[in-house]
Protein backbone atom coordinates (compact mmCIF):
# COMPACT_ATOMS: atom_id res chain seq x y z
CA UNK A 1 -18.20 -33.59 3.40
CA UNK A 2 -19.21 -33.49 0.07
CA UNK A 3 -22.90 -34.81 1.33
CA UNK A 4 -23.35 -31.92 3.53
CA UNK A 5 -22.57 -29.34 0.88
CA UNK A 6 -25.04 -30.87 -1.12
CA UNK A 7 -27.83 -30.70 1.56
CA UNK A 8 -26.98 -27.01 1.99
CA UNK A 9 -27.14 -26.05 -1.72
CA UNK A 10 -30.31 -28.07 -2.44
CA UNK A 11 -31.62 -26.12 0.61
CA UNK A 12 -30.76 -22.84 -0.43
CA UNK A 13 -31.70 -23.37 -3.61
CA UNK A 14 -35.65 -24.88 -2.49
CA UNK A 15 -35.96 -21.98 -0.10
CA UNK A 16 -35.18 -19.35 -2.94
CA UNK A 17 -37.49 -20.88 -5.20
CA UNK A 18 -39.60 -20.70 -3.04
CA UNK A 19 -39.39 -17.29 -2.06
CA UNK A 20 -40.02 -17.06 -5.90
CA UNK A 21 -42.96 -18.59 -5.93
CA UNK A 22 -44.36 -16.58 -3.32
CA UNK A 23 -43.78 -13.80 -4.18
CA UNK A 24 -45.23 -14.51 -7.99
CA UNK A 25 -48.57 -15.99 -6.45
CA UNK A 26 -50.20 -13.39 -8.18
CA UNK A 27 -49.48 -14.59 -11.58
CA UNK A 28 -49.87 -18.08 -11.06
CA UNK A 29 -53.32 -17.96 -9.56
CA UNK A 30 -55.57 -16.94 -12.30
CA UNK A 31 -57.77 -19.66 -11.12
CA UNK A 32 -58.76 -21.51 -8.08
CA UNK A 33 -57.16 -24.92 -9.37
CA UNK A 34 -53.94 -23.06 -10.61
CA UNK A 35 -54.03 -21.15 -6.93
CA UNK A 36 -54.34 -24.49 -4.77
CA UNK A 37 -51.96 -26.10 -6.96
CA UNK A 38 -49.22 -23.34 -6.47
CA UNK A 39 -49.95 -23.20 -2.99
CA UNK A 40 -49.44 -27.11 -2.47
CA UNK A 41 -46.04 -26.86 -4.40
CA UNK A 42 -44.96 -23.87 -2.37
CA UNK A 43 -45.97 -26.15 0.79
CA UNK A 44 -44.26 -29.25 -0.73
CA UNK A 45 -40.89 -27.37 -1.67
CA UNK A 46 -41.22 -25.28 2.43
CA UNK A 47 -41.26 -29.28 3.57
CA UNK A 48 -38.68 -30.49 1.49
CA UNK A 49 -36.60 -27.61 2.83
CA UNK A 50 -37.00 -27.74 6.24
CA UNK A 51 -36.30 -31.43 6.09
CA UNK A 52 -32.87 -31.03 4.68
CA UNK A 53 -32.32 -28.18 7.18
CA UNK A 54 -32.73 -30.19 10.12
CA UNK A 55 -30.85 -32.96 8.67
CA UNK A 56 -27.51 -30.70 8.04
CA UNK A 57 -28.22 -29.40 11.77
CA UNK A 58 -28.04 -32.64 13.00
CA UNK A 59 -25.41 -33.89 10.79
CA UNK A 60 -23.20 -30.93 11.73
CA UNK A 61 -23.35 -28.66 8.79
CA UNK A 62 -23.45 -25.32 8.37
CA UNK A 63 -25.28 -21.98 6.49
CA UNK A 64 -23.25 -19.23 5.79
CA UNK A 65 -20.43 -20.25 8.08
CA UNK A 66 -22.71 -20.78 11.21
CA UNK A 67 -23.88 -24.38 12.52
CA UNK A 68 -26.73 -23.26 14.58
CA UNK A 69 -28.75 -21.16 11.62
CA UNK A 70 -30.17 -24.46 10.05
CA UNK A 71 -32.83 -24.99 12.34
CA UNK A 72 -33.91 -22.24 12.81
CA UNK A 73 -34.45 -21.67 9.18
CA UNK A 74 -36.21 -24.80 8.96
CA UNK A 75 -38.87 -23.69 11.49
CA UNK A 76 -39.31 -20.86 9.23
CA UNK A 77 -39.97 -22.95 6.64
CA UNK A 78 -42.31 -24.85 8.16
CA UNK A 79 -44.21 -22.18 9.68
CA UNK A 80 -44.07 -20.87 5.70
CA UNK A 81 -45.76 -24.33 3.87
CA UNK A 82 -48.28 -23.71 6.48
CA UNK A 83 -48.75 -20.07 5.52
CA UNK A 84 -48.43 -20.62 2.13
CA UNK A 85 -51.74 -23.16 2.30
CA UNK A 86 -54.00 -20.85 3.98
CA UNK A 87 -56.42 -19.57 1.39
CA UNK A 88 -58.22 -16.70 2.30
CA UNK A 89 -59.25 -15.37 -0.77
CA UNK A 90 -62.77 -13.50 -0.34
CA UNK A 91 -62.80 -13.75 3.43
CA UNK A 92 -63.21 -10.80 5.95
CA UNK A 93 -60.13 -11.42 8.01
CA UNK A 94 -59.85 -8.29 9.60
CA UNK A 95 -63.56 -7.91 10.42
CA UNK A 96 -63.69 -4.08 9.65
CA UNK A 97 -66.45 -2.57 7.05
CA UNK A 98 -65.05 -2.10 3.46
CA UNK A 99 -64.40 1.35 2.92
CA UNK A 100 -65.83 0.84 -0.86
CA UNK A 101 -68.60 -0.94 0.05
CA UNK A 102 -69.40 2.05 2.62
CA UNK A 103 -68.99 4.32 -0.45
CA UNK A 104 -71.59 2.35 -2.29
CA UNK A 105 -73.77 2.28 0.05
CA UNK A 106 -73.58 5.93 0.92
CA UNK A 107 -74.25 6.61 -3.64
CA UNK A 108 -77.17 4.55 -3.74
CA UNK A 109 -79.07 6.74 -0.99
């Protein structure tokens, strides 16, 4: 028993820090190296995660009283390393016009 509460705090405690991380992306990409290296550990700690997840679901843990949460939460995680890699700094993603480049354009006639 004593293995299973240790998956599920080393789990909760990867997916917080996580959430941490993300949410401080901000600070800790100053540069493009610091950026890609934050968003590989992010990645790296989602994986980690979502391993241990699905290895309490299988081994019959459970999260907050309920045995059927794990995986679920590890498919979140996965679908977050893979979110957490996508740089799109300085791309259009949206494909609308800039409202301040429309500006600009509109002061220099």
């Amino acid at each position: 028993m004593e293995y299973l509460e240790f998956i599920e705090g080393a789990s909760l405690a990867l997916c917080s820090l996580a959430t941490f991380l993300w949410m401080a992306i901000g600070s800790l990409s100053r540069t493009t190296e610091s950026e890609v290296l934050a968003q590989r550990v992010i990645a790296a700690i989602c994986l980690t995660s979502a391993v241990l997840l699905f290895s309490l679901h299988y081994s019959g843990g459970e999260i907050w009283g309920s045995s059927k949460i794990a995986r679920p939460f590890a498919v979140i995680a996965v679908m977050m390393a893979l979110a957490s890699v996508m740089n799109i700094k300085g791309k259009d993603v949206q494909g609308e016009a800039n409202p301040h480049k429309i500006m600009k354009k509109n002061n220099d006639r």
